[in-house]
C-alpha atoms as a PDB file:
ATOM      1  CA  UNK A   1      16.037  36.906  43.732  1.00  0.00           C
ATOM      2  CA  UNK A   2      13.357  38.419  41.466  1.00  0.00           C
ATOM      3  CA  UNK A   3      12.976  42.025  41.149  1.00  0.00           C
ATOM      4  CA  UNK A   4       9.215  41.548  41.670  1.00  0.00           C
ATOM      5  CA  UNK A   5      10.097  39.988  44.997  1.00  0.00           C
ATOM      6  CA  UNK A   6      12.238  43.262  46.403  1.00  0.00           C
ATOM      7  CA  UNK A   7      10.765  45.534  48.702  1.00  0.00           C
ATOM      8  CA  UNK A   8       8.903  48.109  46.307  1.00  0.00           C
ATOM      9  CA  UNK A   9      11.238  51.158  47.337  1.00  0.00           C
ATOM     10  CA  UNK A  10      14.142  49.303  45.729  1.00  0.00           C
ATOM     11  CA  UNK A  11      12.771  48.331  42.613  1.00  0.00           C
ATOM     12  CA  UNK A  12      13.507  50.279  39.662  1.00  0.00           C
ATOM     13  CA  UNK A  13      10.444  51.047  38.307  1.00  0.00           C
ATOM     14  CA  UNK A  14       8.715  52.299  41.674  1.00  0.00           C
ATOM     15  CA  UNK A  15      11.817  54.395  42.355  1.00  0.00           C
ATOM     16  CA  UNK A  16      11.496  56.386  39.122  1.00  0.00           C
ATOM     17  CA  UNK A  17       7.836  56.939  39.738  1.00  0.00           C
ATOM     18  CA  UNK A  18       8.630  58.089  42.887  1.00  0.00           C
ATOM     19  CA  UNK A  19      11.459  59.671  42.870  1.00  0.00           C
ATOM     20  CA  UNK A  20      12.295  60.612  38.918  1.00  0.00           C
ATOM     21  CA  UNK A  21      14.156  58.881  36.541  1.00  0.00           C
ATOM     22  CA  UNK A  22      17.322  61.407  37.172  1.00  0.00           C
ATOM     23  CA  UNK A  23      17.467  59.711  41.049  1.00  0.00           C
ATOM     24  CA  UNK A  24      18.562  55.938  39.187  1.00  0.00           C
ATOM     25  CA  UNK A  25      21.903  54.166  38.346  1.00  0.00           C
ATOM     26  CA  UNK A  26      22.913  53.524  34.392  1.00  0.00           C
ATOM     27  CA  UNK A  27      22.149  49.998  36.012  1.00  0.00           C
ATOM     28  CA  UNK A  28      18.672  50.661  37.105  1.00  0.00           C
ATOM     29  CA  UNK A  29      17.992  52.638  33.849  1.00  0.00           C
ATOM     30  CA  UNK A  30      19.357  49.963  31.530  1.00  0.00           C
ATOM     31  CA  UNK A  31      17.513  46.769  33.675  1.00  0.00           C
ATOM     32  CA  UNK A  32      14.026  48.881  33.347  1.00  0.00           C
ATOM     33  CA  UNK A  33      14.448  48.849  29.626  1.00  0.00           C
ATOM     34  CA  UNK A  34      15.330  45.228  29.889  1.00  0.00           C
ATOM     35  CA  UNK A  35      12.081  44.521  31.769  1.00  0.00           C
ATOM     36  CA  UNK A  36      13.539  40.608  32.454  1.00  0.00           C
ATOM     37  CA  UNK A  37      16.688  39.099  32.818  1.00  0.00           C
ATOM     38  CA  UNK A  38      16.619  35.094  32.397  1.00  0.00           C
ATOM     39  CA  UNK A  39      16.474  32.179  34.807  1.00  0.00           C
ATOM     40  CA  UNK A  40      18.441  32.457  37.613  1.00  0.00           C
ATOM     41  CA  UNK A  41      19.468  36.114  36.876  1.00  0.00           C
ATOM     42  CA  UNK A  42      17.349  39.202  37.432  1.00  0.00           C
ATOM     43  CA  UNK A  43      17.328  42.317  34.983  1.00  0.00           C
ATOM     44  CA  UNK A  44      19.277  44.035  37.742  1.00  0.00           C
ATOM     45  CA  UNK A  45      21.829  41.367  37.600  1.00  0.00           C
ATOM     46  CA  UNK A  46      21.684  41.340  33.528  1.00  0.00           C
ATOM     47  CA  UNK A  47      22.130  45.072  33.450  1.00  0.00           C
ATOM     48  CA  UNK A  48      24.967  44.706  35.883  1.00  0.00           C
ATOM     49  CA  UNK A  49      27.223  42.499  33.569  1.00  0.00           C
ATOM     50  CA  UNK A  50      26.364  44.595  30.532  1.00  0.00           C
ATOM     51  CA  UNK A  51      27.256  47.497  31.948  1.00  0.00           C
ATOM     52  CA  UNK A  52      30.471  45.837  33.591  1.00  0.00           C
ATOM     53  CA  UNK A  53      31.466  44.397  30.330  1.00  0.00           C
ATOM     54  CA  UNK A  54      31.377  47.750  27.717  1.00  0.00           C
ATOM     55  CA  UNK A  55      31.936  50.413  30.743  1.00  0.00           C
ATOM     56  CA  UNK A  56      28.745  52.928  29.541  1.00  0.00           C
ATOM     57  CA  UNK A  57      26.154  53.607  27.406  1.00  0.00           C
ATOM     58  CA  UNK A  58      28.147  54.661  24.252  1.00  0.00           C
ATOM     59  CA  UNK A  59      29.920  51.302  23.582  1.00  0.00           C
ATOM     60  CA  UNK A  60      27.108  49.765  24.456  1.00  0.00           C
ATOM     61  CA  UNK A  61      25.371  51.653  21.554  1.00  0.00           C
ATOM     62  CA  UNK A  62      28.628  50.745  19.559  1.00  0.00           C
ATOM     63  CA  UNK A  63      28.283  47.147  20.016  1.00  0.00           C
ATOM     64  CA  UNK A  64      27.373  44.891  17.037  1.00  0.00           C
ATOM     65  CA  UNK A  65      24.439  42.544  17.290  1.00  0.00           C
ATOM     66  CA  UNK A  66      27.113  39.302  18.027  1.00  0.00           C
ATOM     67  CA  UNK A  67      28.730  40.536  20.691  1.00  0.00           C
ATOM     68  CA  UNK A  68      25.219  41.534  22.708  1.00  0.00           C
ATOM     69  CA  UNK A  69      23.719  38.412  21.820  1.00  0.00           C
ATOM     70  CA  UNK A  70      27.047  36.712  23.801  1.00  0.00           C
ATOM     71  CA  UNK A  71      24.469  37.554  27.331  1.00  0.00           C
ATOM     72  CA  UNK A  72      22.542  34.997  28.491  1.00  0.00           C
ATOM     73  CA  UNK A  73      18.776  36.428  28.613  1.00  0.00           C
ATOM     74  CA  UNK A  74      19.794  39.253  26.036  1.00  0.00           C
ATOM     75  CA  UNK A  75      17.354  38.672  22.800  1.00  0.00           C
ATOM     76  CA  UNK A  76      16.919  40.438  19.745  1.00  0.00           C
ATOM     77  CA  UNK A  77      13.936  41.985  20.976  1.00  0.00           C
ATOM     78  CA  UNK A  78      15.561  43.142  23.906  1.00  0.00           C
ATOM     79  CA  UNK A  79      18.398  44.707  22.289  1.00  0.00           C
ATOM     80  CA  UNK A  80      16.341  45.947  20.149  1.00  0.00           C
ATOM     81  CA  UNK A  81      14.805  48.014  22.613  1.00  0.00           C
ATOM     82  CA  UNK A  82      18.061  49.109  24.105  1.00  0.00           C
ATOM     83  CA  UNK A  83      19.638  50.390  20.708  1.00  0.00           C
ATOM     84  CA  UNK A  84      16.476  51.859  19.984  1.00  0.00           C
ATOM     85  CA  UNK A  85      16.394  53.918  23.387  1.00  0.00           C
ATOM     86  CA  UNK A  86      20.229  55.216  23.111  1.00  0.00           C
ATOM     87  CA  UNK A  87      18.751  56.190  19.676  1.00  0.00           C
ATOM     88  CA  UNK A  88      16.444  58.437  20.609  1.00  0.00           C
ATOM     89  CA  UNK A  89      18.473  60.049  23.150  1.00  0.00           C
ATOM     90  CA  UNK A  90      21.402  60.891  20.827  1.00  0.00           C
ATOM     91  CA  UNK A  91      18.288  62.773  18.737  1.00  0.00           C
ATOM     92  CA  UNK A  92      16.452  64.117  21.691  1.00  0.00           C
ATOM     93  CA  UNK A  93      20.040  66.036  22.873  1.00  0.00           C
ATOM     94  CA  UNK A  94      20.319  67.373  19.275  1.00  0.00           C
ATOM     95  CA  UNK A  95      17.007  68.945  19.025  1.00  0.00           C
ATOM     96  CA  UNK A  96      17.514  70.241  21.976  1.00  0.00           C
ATOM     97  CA  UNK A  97      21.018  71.836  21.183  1.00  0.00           C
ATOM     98  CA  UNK A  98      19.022  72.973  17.584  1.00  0.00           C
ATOM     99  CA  UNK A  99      16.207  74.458  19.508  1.00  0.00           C
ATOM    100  CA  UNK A 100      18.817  76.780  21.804  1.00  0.00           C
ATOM    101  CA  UNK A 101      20.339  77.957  18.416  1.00  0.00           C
ATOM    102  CA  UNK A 102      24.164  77.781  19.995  1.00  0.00           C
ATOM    103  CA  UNK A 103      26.461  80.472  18.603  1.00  0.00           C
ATOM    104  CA  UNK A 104      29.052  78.446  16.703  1.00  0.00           C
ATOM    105  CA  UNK A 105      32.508  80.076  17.176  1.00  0.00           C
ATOM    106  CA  UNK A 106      34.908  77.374  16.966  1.00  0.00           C
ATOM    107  CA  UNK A 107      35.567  73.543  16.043  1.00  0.00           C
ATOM    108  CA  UNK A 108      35.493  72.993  19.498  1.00  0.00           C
ATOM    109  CA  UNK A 109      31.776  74.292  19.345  1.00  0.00           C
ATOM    110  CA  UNK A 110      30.866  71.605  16.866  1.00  0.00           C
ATOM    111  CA  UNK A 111      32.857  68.513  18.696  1.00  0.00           C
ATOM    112  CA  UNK A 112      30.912  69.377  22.118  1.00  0.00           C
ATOM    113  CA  UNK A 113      27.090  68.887  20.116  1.00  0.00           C
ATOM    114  CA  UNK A 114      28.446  66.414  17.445  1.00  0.00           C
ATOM    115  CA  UNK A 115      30.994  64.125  18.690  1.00  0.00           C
ATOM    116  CA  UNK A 116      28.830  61.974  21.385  1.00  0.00           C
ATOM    117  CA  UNK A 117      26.868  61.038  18.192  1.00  0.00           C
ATOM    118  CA  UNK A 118      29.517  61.084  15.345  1.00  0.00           C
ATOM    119  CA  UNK A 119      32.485  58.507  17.065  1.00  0.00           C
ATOM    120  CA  UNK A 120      29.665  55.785  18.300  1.00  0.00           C
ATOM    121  CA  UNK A 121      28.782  55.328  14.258  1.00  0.00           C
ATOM    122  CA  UNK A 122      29.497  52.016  12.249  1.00  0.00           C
ATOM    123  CA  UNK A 123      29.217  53.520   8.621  1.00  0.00           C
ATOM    124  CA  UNK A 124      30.586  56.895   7.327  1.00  0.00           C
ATOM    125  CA  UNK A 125      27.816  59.294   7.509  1.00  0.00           C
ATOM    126  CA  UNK A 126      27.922  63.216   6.330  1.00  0.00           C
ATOM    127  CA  UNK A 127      26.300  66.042   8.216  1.00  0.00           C
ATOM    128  CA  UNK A 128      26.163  69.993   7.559  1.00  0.00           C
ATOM    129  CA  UNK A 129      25.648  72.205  10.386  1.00  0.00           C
ATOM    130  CA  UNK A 130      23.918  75.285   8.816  1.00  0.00           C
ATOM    131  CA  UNK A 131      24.069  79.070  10.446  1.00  0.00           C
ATOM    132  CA  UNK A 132      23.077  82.811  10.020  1.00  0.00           C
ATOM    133  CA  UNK A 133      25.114  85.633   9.975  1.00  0.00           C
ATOM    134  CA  UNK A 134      25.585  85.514  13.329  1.00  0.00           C
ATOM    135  CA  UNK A 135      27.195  82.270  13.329  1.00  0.00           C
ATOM    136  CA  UNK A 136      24.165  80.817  15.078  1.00  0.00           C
ATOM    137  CA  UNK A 137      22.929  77.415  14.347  1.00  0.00           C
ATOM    138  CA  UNK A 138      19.635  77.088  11.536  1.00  0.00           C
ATOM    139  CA  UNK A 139      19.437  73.427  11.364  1.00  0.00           C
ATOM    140  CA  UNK A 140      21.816  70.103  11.252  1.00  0.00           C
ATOM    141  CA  UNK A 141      21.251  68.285   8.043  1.00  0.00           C
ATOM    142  CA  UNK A 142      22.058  64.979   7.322  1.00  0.00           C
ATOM    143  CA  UNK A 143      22.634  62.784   4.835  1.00  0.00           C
ATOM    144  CA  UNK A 144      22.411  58.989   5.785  1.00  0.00           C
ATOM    145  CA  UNK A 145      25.774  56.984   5.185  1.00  0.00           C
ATOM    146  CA  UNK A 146      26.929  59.361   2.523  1.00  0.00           C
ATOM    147  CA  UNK A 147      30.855  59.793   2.058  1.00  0.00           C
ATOM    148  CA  UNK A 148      33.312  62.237   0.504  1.00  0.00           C
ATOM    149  CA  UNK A 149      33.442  59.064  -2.871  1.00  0.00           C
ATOM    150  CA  UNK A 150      29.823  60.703  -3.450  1.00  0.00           C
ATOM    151  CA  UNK A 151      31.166  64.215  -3.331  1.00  0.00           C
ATOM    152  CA  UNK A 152      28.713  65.503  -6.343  1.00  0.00           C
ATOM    153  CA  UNK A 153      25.546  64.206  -4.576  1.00  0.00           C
ATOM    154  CA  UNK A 154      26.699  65.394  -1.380  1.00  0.00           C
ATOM    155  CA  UNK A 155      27.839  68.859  -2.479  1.00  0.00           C
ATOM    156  CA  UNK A 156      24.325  69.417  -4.473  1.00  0.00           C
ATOM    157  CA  UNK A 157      22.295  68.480  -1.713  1.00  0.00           C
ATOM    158  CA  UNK A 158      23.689  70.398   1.159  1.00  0.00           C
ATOM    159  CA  UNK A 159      23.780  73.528  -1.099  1.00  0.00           C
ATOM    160  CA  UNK A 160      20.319  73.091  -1.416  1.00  0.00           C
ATOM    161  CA  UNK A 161      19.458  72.820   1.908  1.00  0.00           C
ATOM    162  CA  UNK A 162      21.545  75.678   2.856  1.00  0.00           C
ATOM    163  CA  UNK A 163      19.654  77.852   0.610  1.00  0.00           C
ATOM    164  CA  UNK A 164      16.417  76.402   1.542  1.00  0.00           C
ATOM    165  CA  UNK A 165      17.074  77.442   5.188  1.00  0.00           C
ATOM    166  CA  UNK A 166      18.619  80.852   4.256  1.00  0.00           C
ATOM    167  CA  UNK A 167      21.890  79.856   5.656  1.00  0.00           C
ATOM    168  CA  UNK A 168      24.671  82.634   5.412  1.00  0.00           C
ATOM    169  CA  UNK A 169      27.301  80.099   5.660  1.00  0.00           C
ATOM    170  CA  UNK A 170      28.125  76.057   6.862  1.00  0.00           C
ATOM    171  CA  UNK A 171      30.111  73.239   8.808  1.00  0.00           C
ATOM    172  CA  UNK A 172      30.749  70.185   6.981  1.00  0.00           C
ATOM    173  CA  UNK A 173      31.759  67.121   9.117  1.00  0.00           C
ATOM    174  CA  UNK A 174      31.620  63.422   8.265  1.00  0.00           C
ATOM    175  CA  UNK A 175      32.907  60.552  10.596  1.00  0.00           C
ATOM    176  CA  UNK A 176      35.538  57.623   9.683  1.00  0.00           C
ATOM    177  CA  UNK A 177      34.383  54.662  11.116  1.00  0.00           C
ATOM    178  CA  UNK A 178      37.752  53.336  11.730  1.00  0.00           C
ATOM    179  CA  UNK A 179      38.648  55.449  14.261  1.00  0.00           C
ATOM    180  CA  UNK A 180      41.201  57.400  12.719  1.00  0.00           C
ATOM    181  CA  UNK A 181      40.137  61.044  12.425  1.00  0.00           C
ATOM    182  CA  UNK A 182      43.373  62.333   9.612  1.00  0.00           C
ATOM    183  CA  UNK A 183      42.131  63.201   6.166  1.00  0.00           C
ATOM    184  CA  UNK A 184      42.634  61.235   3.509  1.00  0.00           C
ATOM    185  CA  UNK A 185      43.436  62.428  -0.253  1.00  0.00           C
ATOM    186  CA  UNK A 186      39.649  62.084  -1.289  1.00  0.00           C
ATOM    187  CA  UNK A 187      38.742  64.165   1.715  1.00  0.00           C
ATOM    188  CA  UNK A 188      41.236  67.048   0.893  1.00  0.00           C
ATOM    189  CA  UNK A 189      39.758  67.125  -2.567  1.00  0.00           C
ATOM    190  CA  UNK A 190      36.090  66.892  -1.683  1.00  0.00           C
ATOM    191  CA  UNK A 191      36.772  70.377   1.038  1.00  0.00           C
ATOM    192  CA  UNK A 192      38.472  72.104  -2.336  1.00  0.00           C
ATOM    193  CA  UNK A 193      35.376  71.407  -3.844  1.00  0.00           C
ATOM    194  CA  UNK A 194      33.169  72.152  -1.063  1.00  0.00           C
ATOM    195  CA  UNK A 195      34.719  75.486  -1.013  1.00  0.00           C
ATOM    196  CA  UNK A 196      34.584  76.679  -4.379  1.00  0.00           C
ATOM    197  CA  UNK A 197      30.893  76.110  -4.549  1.00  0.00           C
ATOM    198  CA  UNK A 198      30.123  77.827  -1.232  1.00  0.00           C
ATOM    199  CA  UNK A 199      32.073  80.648  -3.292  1.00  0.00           C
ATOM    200  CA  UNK A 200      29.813  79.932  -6.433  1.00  0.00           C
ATOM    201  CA  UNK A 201      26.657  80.378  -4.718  1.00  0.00           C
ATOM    202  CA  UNK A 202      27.796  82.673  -2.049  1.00  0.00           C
ATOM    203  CA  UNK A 203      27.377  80.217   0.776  1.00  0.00           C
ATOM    204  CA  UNK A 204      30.685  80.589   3.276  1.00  0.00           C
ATOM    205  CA  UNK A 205      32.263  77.007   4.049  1.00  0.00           C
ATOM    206  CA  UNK A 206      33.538  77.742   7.908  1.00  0.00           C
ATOM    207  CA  UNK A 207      34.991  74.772   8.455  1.00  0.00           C
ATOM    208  CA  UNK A 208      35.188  70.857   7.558  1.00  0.00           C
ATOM    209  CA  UNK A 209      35.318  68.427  10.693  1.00  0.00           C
ATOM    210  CA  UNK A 210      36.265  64.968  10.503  1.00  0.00           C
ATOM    211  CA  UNK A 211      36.026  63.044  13.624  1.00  0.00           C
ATOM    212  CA  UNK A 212      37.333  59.438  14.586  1.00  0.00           C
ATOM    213  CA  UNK A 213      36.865  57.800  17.518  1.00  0.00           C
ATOM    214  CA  UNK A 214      37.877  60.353  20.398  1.00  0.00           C
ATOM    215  CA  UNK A 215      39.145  62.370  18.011  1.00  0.00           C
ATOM    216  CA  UNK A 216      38.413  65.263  15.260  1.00  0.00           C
ATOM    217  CA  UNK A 217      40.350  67.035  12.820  1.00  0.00           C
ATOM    218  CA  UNK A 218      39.348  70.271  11.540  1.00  0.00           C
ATOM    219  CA  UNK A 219      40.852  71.975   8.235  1.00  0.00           C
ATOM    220  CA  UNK A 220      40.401  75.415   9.692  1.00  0.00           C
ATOM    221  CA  UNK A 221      42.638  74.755  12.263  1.00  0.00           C
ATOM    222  CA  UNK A 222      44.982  72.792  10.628  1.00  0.00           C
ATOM    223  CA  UNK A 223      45.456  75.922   8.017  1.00  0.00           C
ATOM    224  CA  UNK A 224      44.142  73.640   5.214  1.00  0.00           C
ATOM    225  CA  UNK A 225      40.817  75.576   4.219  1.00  0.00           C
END
């Protein structure tokens, strides 16, 4: 049965006017951004299966274009829409973690702000977390689908935003798309170098994170650094 033909207190749009977004299911949520299902299937029932088949929101987000396009009523315009909205979320919890300016203590610290957005990427990307001298957090810089093989570009720029931002020292992380969070060689030798010019220009490297898919492995704790 259409959605349009359900009493208005169950559909999903008059409940979050009414009663707040926070008061829907991930089904309800998803369906809304949806807007239609297909024939013979409601958004409610499309959201249902999508949900059923990838378990949440973050494989969902992982999913490739093929395997979404595999649900009846699910276009590119529509999933579209849905990649765009998990999008913006992942970016609307980070500003919100950078506008608190967390105390970074520990690798643990980083994984809690960085990991729901690092292990749902398809491509290696390469992020500095800058601080004070209290440890607290300036600004999280990226640099789009950069990896340790670029280590000279990657190096120069995130020096130069950490001086920029008058950052007394930095977190390097970058995520391996393949799940598999150990460093390789080229990694080892990219933190060396890392290192030495934090030294150089007086910049303290705290830590290097590399995280996989539920994973992360940080030098500092590993002794490596």
């Amino acid at each position: 049965m259409a959605i349009k033909s359900w009493p208005a207190a169950d559909r999903p749009r008059e409940k979050l006017f009414k009663s707040g977004e926070h008061s829907l299911s991930n089904t309800e949520l998803l369906a809304i951004l949806l807007a239609s299902g297909a024939r013979g299937q409601s958004a409610i029932e499309l959201a249902r299966k999508i949900l059923l088949r990838f378990g949440n929101f973050s494989r969902i987000s992982q999913a490739d274009i093929k395997q979404l396009r595999g649900f009846k009523g699910l276009g590119l315009a529509k999933i579209a829409q849905v990649k765009a909205a998990l999008e913006i979320g992942r970016r609307f919890g980070e500003e919100k973690i950078g506008d608190r300016r967390p105390r970074i203590e520990s690798s643990k610290d980083v994984a809690l702000i960085l990991m729901p957005r690092m292990r749902s990427l398809k491509k290696e990307v390469f992020k500095a977390l800058l601080l004070n001298s209290q440890n607290r957090l300036i600004d999280i810089v990226e640099i789009e689908e950069g990896t340790v093989n670029q280590a000279h570009p990657i190096i120069r720029e995130v020096f130069q935003k950490a001086l920029e931002h008058f950052a007394a020292s930095l977190i390097c992380l970058h995520n391996h798309p393949s799940g598999d969070s150990q460093p390789s060689r080229e990694d080892k030798e990219f933190t060396k170098r890392l290192v030495a010019a934090g030294e150089m220009l007086e910049v303290k490297v705290l830590d290097h994170l590399i995280f996989g898919e539920n994973s992360y492995f940080s030098f500092l704790d590993k002794g490596l650094l």
